[in-house]
PDB file of N, CA and C in Angstrom:
ATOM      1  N   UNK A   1     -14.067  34.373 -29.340  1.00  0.00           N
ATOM      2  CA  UNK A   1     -15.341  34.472 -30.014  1.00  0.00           C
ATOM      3  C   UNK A   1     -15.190  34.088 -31.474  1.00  0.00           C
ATOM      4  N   UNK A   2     -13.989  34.427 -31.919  1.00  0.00           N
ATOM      5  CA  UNK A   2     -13.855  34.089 -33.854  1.00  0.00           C
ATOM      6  C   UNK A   2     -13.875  32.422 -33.764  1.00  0.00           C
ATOM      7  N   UNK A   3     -13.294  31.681 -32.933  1.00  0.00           N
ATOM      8  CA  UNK A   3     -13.205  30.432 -33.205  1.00  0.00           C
ATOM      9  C   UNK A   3     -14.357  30.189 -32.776  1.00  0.00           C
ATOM     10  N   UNK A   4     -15.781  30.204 -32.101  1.00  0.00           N
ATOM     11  CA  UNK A   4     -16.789  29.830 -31.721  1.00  0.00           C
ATOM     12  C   UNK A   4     -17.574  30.129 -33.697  1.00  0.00           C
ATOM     13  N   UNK A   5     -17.362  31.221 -33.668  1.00  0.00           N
ATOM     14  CA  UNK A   5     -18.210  30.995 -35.313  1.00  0.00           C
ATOM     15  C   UNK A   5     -17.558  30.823 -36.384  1.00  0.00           C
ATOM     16  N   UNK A   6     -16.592  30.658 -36.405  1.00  0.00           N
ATOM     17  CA  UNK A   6     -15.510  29.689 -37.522  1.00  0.00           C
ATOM     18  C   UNK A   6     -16.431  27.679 -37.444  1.00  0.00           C
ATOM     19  N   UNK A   7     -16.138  27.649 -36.323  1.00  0.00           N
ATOM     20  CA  UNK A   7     -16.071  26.238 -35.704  1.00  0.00           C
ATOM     21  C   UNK A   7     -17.762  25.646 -36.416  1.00  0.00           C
ATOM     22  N   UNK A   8     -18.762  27.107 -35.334  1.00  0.00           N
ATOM     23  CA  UNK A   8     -20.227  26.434 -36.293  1.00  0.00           C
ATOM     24  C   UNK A   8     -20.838  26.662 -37.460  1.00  0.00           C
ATOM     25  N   UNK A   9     -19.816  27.597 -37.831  1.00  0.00           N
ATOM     26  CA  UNK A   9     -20.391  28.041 -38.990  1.00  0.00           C
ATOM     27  C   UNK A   9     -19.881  27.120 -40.437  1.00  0.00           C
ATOM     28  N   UNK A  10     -19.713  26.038 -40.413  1.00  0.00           N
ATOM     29  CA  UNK A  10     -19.230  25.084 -41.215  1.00  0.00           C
ATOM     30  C   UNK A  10     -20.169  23.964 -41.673  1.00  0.00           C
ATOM     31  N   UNK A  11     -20.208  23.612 -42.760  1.00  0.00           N
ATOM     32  CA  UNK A  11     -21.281  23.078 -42.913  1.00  0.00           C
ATOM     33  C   UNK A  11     -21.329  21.830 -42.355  1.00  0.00           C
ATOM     34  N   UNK A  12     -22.898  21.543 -41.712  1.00  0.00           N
ATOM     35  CA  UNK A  12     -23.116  20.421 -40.989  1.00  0.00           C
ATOM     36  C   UNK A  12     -22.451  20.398 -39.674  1.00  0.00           C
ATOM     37  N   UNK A  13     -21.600  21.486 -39.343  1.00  0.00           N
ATOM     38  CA  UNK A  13     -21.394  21.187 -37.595  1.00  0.00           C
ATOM     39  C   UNK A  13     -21.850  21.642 -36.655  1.00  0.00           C
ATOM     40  N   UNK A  14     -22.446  22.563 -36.884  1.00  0.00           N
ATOM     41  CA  UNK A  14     -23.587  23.135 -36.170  1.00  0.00           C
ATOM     42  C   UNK A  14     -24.748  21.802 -35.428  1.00  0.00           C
ATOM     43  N   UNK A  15     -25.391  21.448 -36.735  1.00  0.00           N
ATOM     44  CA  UNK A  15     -26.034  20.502 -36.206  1.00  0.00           C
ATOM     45  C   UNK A  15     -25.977  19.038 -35.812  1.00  0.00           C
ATOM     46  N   UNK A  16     -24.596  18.685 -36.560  1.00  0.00           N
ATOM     47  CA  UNK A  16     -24.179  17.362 -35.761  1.00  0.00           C
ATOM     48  C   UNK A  16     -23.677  17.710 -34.422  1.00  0.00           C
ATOM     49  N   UNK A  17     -22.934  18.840 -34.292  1.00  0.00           N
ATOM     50  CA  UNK A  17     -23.208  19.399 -32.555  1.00  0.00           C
ATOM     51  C   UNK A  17     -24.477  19.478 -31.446  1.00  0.00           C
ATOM     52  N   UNK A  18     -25.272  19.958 -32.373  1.00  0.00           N
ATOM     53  CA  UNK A  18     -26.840  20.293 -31.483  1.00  0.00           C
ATOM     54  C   UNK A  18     -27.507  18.399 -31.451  1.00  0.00           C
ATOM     55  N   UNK A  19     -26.942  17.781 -32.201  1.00  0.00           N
ATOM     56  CA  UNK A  19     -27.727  16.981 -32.111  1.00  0.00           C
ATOM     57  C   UNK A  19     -27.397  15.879 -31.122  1.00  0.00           C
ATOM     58  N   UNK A  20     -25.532  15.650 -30.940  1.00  0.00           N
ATOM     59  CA  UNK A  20     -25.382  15.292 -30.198  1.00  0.00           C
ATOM     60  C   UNK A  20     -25.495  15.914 -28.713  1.00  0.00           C
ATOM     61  N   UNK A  21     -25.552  16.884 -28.641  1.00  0.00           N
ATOM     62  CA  UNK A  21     -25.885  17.466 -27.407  1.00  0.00           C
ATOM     63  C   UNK A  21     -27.263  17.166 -26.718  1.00  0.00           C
ATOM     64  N   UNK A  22     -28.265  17.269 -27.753  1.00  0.00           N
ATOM     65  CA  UNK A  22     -29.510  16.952 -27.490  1.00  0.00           C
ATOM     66  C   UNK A  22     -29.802  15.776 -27.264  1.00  0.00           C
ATOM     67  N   UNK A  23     -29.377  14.661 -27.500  1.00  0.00           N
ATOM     68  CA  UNK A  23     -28.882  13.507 -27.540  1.00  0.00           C
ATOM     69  C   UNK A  23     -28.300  13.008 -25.834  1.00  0.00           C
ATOM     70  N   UNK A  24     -27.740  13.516 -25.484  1.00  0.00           N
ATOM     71  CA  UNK A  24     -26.934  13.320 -24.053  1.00  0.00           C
ATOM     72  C   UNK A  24     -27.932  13.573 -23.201  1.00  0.00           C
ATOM     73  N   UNK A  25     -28.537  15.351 -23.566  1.00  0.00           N
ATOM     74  CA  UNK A  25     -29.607  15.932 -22.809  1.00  0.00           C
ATOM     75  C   UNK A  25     -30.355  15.176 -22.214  1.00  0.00           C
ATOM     76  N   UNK A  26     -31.506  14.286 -23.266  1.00  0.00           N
ATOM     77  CA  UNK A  26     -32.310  13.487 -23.426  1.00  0.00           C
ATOM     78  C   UNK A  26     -32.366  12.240 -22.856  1.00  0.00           C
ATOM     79  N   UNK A  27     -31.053  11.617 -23.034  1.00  0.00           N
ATOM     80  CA  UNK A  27     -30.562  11.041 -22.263  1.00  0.00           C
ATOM     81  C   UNK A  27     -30.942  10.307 -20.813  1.00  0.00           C
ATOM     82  N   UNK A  28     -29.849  11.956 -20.199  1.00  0.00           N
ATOM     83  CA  UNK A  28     -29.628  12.064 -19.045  1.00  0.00           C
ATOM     84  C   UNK A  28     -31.549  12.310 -18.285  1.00  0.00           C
ATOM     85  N   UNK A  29     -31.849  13.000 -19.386  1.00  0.00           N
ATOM     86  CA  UNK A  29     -33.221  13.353 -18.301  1.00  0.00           C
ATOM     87  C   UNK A  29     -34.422  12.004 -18.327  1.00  0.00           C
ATOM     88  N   UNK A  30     -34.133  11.310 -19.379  1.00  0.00           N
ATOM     89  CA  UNK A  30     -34.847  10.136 -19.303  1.00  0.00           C
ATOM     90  C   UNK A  30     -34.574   9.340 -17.923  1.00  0.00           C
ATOM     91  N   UNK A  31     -32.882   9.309 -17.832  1.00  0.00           N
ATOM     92  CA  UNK A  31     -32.629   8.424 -16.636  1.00  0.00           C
ATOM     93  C   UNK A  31     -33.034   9.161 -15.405  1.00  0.00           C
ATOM     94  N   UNK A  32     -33.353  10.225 -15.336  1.00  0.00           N
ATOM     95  CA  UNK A  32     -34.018  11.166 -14.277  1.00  0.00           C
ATOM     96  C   UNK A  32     -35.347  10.823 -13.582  1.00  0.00           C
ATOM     97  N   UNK A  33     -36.011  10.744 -14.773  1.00  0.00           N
ATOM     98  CA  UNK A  33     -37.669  10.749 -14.727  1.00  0.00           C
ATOM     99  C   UNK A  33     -38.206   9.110 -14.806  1.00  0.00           C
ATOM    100  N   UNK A  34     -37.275   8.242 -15.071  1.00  0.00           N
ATOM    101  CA  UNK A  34     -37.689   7.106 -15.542  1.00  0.00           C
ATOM    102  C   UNK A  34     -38.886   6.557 -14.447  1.00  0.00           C
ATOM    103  N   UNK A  35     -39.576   5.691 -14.880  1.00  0.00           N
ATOM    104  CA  UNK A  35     -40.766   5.357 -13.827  1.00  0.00           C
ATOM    105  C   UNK A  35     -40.225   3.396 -12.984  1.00  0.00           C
ATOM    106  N   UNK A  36     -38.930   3.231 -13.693  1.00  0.00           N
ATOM    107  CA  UNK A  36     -38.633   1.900 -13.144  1.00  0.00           C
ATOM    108  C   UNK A  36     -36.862   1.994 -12.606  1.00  0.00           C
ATOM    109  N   UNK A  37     -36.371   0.891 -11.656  1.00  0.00           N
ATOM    110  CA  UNK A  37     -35.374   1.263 -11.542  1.00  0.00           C
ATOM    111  C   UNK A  37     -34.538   0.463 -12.294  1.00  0.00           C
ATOM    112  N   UNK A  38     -32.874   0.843 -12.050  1.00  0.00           N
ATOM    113  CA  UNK A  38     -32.184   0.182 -13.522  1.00  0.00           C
ATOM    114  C   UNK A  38     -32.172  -1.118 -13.738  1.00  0.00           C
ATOM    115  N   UNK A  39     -32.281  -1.617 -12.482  1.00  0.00           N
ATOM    116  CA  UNK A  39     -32.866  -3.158 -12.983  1.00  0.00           C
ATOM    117  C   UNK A  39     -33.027  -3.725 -14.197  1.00  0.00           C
ATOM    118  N   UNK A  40     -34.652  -2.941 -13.139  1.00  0.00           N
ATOM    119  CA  UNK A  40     -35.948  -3.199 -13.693  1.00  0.00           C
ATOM    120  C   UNK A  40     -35.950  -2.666 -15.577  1.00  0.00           C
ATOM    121  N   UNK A  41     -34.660  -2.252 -15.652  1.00  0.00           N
ATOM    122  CA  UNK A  41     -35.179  -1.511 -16.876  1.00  0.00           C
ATOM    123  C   UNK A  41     -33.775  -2.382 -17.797  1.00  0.00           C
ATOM    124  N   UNK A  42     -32.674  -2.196 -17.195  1.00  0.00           N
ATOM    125  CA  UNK A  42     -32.047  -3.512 -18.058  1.00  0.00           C
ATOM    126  C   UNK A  42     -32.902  -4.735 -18.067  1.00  0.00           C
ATOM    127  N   UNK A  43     -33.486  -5.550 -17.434  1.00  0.00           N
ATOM    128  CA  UNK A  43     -34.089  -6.748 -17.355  1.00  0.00           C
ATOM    129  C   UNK A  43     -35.349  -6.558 -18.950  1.00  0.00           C
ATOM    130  N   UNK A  44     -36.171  -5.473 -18.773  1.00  0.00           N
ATOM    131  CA  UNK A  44     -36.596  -5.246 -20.030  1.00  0.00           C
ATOM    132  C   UNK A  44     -36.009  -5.019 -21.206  1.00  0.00           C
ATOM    133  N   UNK A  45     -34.935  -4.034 -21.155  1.00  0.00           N
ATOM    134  CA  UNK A  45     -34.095  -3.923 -22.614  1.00  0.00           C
ATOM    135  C   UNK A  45     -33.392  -5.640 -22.919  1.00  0.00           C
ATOM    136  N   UNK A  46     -33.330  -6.368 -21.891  1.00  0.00           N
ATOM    137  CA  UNK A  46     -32.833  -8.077 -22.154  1.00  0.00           C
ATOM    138  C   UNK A  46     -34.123  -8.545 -23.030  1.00  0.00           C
ATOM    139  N   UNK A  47     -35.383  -8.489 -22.442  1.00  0.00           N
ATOM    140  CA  UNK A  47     -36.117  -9.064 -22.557  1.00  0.00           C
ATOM    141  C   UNK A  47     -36.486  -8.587 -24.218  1.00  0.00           C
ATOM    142  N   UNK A  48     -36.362  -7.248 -24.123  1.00  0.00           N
ATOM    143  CA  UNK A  48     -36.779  -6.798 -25.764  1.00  0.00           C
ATOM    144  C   UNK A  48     -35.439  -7.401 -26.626  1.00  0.00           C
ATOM    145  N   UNK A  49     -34.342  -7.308 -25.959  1.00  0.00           N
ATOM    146  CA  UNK A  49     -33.367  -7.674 -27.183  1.00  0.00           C
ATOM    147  C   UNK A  49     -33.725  -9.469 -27.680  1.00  0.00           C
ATOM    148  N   UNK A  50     -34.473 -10.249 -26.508  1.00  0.00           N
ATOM    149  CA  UNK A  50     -34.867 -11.764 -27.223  1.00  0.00           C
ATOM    150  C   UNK A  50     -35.726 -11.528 -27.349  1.00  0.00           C
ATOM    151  N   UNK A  51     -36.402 -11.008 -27.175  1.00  0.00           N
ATOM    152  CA  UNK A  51     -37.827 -10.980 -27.953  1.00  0.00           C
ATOM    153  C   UNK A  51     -37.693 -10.548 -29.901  1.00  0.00           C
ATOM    154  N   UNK A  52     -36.483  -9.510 -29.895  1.00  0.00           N
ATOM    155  CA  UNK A  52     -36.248  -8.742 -31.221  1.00  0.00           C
ATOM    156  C   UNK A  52     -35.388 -10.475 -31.827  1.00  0.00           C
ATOM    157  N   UNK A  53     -34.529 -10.744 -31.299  1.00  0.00           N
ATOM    158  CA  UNK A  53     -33.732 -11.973 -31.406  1.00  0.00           C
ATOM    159  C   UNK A  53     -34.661 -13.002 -32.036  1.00  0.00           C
ATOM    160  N   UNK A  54     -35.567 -13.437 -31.252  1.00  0.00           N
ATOM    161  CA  UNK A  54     -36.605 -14.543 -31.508  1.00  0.00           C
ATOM    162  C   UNK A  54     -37.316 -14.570 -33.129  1.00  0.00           C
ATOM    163  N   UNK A  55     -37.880 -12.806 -32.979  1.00  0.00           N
ATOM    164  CA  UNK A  55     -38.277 -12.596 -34.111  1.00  0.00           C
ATOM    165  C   UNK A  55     -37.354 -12.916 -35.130  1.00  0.00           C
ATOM    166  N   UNK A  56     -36.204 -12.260 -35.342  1.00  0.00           N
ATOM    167  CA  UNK A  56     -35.261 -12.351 -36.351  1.00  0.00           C
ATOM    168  C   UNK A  56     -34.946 -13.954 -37.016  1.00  0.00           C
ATOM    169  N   UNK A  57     -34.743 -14.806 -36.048  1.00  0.00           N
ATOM    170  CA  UNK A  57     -34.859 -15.940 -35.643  1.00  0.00           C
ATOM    171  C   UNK A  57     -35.778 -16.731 -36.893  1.00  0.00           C
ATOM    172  N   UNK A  58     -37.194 -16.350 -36.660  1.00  0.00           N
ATOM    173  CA  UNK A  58     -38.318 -16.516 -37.496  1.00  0.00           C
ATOM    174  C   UNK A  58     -38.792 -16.044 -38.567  1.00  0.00           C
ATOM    175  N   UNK A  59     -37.809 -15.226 -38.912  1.00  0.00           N
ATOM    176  CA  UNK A  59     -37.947 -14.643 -40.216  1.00  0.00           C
ATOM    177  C   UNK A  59     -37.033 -15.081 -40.772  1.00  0.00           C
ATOM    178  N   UNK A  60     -36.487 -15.491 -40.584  1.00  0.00           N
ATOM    179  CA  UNK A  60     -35.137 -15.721 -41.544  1.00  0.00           C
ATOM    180  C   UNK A  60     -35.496 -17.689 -41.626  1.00  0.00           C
ATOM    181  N   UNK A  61     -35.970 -17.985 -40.650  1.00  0.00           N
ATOM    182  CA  UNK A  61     -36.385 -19.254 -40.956  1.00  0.00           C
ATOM    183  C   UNK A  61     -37.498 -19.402 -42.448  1.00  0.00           C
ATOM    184  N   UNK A  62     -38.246 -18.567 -41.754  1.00  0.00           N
ATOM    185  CA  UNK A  62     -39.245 -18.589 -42.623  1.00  0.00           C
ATOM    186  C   UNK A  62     -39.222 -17.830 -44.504  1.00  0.00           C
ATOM    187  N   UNK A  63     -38.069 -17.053 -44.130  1.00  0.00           N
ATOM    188  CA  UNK A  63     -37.144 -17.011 -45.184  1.00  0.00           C
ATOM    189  C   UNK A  63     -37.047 -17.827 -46.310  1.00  0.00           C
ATOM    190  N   UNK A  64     -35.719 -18.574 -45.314  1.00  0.00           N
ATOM    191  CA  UNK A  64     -35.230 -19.661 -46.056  1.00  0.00           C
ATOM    192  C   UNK A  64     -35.931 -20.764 -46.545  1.00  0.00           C
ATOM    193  N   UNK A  65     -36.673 -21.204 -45.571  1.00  0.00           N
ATOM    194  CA  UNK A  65     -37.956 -22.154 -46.168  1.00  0.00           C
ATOM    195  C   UNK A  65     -38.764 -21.978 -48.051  1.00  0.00           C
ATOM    196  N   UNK A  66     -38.780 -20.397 -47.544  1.00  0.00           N
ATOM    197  CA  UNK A  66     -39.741 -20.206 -48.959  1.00  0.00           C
ATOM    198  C   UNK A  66     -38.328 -20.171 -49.964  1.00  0.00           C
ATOM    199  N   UNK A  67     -37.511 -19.509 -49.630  1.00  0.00           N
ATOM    200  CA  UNK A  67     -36.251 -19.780 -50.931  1.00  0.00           C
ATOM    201  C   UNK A  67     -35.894 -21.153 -51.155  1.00  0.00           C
ATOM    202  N   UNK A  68     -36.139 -22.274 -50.273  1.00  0.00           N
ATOM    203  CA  UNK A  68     -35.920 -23.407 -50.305  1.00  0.00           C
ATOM    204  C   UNK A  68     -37.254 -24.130 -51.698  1.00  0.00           C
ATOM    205  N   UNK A  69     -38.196 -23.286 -51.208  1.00  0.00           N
ATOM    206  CA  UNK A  69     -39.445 -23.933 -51.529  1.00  0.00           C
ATOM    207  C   UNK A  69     -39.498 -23.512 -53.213  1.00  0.00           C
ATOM    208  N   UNK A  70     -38.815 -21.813 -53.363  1.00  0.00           N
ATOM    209  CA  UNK A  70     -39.161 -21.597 -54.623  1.00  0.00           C
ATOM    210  C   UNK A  70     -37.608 -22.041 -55.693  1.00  0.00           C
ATOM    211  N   UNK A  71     -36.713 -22.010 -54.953  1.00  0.00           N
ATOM    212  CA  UNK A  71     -35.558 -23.129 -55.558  1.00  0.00           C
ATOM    213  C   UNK A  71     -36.338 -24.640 -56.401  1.00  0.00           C
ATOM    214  N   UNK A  72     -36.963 -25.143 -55.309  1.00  0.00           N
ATOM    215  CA  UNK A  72     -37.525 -26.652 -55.524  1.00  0.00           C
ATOM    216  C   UNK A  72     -38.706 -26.341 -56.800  1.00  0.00           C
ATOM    217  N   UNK A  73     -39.557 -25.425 -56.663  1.00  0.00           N
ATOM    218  CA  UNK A  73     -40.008 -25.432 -57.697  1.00  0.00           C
ATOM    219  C   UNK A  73     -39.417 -25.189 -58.935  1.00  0.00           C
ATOM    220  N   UNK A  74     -38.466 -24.414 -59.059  1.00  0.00           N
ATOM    221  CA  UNK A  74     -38.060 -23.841 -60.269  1.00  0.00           C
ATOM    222  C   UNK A  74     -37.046 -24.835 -60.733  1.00  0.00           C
ATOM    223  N   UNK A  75     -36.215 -25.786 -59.971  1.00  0.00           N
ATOM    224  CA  UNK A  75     -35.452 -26.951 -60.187  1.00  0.00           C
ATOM    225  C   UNK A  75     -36.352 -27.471 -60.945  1.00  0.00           C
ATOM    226  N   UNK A  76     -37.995 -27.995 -60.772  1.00  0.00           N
ATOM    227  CA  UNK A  76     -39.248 -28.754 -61.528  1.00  0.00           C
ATOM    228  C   UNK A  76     -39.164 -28.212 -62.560  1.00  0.00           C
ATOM    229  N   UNK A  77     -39.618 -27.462 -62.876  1.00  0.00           N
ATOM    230  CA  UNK A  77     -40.024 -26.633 -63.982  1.00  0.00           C
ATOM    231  C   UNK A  77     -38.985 -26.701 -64.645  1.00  0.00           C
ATOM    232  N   UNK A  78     -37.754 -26.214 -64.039  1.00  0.00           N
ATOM    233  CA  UNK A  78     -36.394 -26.550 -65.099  1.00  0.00           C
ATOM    234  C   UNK A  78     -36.454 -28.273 -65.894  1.00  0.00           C
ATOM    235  N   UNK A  79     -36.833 -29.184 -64.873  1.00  0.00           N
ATOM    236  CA  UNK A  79     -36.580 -30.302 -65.466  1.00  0.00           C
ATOM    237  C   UNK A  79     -37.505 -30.558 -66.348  1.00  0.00           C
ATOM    238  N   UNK A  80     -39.053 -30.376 -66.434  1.00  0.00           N
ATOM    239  CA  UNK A  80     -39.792 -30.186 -67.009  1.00  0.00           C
ATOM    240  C   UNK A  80     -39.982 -30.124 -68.345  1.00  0.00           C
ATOM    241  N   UNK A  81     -39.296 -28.716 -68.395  1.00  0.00           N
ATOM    242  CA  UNK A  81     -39.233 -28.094 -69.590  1.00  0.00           C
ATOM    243  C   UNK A  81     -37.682 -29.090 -70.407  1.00  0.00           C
ATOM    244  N   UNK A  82     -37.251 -28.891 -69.914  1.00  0.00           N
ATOM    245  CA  UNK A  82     -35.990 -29.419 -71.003  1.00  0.00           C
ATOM    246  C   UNK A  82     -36.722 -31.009 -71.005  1.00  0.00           C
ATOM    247  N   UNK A  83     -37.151 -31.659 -70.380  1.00  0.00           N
ATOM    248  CA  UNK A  83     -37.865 -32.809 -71.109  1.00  0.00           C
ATOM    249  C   UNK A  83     -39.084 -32.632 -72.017  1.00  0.00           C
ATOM    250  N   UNK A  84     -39.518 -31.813 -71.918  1.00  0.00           N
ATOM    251  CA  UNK A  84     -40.272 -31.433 -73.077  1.00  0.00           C
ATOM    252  C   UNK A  84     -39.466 -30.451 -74.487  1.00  0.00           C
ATOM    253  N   UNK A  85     -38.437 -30.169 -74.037  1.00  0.00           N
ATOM    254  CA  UNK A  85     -37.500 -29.689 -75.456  1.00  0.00           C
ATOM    255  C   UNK A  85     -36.915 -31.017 -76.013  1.00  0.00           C
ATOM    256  N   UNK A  86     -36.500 -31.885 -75.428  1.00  0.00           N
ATOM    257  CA  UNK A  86     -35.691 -33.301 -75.722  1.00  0.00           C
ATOM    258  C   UNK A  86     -36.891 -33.607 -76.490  1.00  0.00           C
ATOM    259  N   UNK A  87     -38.219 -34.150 -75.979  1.00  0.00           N
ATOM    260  CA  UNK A  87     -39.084 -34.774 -76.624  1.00  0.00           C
ATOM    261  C   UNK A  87     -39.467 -34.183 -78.067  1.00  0.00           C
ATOM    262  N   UNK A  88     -39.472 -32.967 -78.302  1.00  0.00           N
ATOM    263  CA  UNK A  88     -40.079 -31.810 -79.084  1.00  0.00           C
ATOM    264  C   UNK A  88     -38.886 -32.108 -79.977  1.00  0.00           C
ATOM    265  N   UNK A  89     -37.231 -31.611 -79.729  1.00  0.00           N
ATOM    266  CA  UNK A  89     -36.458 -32.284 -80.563  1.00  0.00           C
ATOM    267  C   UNK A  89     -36.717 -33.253 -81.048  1.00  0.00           C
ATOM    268  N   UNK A  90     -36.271 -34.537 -80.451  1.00  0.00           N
ATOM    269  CA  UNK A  90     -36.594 -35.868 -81.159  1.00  0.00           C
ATOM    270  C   UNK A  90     -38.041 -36.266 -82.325  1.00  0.00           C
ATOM    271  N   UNK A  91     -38.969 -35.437 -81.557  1.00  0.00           N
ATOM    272  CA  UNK A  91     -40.187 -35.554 -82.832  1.00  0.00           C
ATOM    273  C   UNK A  91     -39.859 -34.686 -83.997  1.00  0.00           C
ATOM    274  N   UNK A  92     -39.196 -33.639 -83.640  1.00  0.00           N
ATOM    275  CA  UNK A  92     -38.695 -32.866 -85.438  1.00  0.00           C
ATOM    276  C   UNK A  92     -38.026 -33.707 -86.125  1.00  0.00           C
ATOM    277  N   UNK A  93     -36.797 -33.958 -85.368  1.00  0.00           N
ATOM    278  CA  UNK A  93     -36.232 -34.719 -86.175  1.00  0.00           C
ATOM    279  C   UNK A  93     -35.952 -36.166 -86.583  1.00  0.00           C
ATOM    280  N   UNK A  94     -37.340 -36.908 -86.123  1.00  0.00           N
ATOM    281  CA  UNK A  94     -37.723 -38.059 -86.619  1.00  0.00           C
ATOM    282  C   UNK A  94     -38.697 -37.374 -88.033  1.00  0.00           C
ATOM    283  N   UNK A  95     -39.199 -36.130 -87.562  1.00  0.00           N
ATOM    284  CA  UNK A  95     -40.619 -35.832 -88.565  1.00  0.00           C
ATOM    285  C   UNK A  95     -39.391 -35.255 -89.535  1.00  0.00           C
ATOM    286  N   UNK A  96     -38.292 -34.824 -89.825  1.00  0.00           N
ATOM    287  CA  UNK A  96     -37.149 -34.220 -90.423  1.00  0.00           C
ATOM    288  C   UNK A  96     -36.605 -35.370 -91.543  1.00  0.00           C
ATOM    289  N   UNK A  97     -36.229 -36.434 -90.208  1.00  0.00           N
ATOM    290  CA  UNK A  97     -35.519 -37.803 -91.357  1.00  0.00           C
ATOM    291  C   UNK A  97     -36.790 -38.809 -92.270  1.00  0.00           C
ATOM    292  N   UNK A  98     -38.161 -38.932 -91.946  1.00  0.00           N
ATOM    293  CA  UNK A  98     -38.755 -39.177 -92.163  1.00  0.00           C
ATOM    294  C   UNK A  98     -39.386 -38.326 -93.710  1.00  0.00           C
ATOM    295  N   UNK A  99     -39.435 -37.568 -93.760  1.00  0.00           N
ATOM    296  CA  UNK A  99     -39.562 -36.195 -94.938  1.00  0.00           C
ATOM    297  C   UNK A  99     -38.131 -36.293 -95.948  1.00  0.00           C
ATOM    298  N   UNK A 100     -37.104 -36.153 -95.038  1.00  0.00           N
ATOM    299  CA  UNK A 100     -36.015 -36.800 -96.153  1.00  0.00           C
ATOM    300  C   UNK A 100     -35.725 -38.180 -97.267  1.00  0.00           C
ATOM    301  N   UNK A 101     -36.209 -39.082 -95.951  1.00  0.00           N
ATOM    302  CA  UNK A 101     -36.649 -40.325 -96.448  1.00  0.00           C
ATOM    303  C   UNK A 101     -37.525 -40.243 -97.693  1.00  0.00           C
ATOM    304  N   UNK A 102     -38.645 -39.732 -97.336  1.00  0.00           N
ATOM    305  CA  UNK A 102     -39.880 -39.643 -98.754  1.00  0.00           C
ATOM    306  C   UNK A 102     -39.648 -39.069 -99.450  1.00  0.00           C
ATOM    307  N   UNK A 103     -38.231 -37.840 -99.804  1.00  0.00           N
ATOM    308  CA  UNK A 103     -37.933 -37.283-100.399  1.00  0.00           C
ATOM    309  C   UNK A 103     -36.977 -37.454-101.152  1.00  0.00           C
ATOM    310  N   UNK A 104     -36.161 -38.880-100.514  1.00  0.00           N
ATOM    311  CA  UNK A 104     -35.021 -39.531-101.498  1.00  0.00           C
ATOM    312  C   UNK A 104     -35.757 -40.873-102.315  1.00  0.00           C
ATOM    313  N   UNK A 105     -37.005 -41.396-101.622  1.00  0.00           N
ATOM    314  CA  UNK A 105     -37.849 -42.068-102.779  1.00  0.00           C
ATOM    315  C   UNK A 105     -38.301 -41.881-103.539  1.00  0.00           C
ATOM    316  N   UNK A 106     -38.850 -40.456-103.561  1.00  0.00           N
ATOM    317  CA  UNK A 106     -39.506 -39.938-104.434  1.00  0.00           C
ATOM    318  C   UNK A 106     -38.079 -39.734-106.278  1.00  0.00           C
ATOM    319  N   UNK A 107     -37.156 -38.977-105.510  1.00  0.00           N
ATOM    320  CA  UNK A 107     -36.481 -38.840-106.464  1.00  0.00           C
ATOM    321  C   UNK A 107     -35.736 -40.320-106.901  1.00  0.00           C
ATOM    322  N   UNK A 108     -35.778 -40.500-106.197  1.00  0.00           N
ATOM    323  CA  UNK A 108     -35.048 -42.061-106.856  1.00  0.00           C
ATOM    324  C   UNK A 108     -35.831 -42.869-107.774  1.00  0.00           C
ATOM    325  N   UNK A 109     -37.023 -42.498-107.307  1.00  0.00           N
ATOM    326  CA  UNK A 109     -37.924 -43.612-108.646  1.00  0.00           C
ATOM    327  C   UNK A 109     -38.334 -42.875-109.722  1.00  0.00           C
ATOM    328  N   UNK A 110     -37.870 -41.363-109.387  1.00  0.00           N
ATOM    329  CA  UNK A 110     -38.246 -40.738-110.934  1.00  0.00           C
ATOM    330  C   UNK A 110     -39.518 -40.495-110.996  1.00  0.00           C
ATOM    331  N   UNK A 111     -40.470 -40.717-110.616  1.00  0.00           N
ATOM    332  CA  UNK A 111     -42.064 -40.177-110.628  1.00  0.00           C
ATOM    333  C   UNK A 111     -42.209 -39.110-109.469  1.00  0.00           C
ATOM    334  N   UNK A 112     -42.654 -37.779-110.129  1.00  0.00           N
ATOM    335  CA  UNK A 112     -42.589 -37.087-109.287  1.00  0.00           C
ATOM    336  C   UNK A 112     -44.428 -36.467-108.904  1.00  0.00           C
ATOM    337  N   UNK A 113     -44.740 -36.251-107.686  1.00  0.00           N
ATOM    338  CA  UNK A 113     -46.237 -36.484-107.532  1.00  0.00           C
ATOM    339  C   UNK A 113     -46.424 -34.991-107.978  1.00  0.00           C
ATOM    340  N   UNK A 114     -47.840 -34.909-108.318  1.00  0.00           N
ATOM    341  CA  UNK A 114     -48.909 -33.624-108.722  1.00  0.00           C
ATOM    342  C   UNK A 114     -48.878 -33.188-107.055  1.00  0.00           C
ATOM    343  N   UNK A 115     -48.957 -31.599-107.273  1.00  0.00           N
ATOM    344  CA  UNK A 115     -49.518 -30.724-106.660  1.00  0.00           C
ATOM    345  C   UNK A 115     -50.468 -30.246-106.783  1.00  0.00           C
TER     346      UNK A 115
END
């Protein structure tokens, strides 16, 4: 009797006991009562495992498609944008050497303009 409440009285074995027990129980009485025979009832658990299969199948297609799809966009947009930083560069610093330019004429001829 001491080792029966040593044994459940520990935490969590009590009920990982009851549960596997209940578990077997359940089981066993399903295969009791069932309304088809084992066949008939593997042939369905086949049928659900491609059917679950199929699905999986299509999701993951359909998945990848859209990661494909939002890759491709964001590749755009990447290219996009850095051609519009290149362009944006190059106009500063034409508008940069251009301002320098008027700014080494200015001093070079010695007349300096009103503000």
């Amino acid at each position: 009797m001491q080792d029966f409440d040593t044994r459940y009285n520990q935490p969590g074995g009590g009920f990982v006991s009851g549960l596997l027990f209940g578990a077997a129980v359940g089981a066993a009485i399903g295969l009791l009562f069932a309304p088809r025979t084992g066949s008939d009832t593997r042939r369905q658990i086949a049928e659900s495992g491609k059917n679950l299969r199929e699905g999986a199948v299509r999701t993951y297609e359909q998945a990848r498609e859209g990661a494909n799809s939002a890759v491709s966009k964001a590749r755009g947009a990447y290219d996009r944008g850095r051609e519009a930083f290149e362009r944006t560069r190059k106009d500063v610093g034409n508008t940069i050497s251009d301002a320098a330019d008027q700014a080494s004429d200015v001093l070079s001829s010695g007349v300096y303009p009103r503000a």
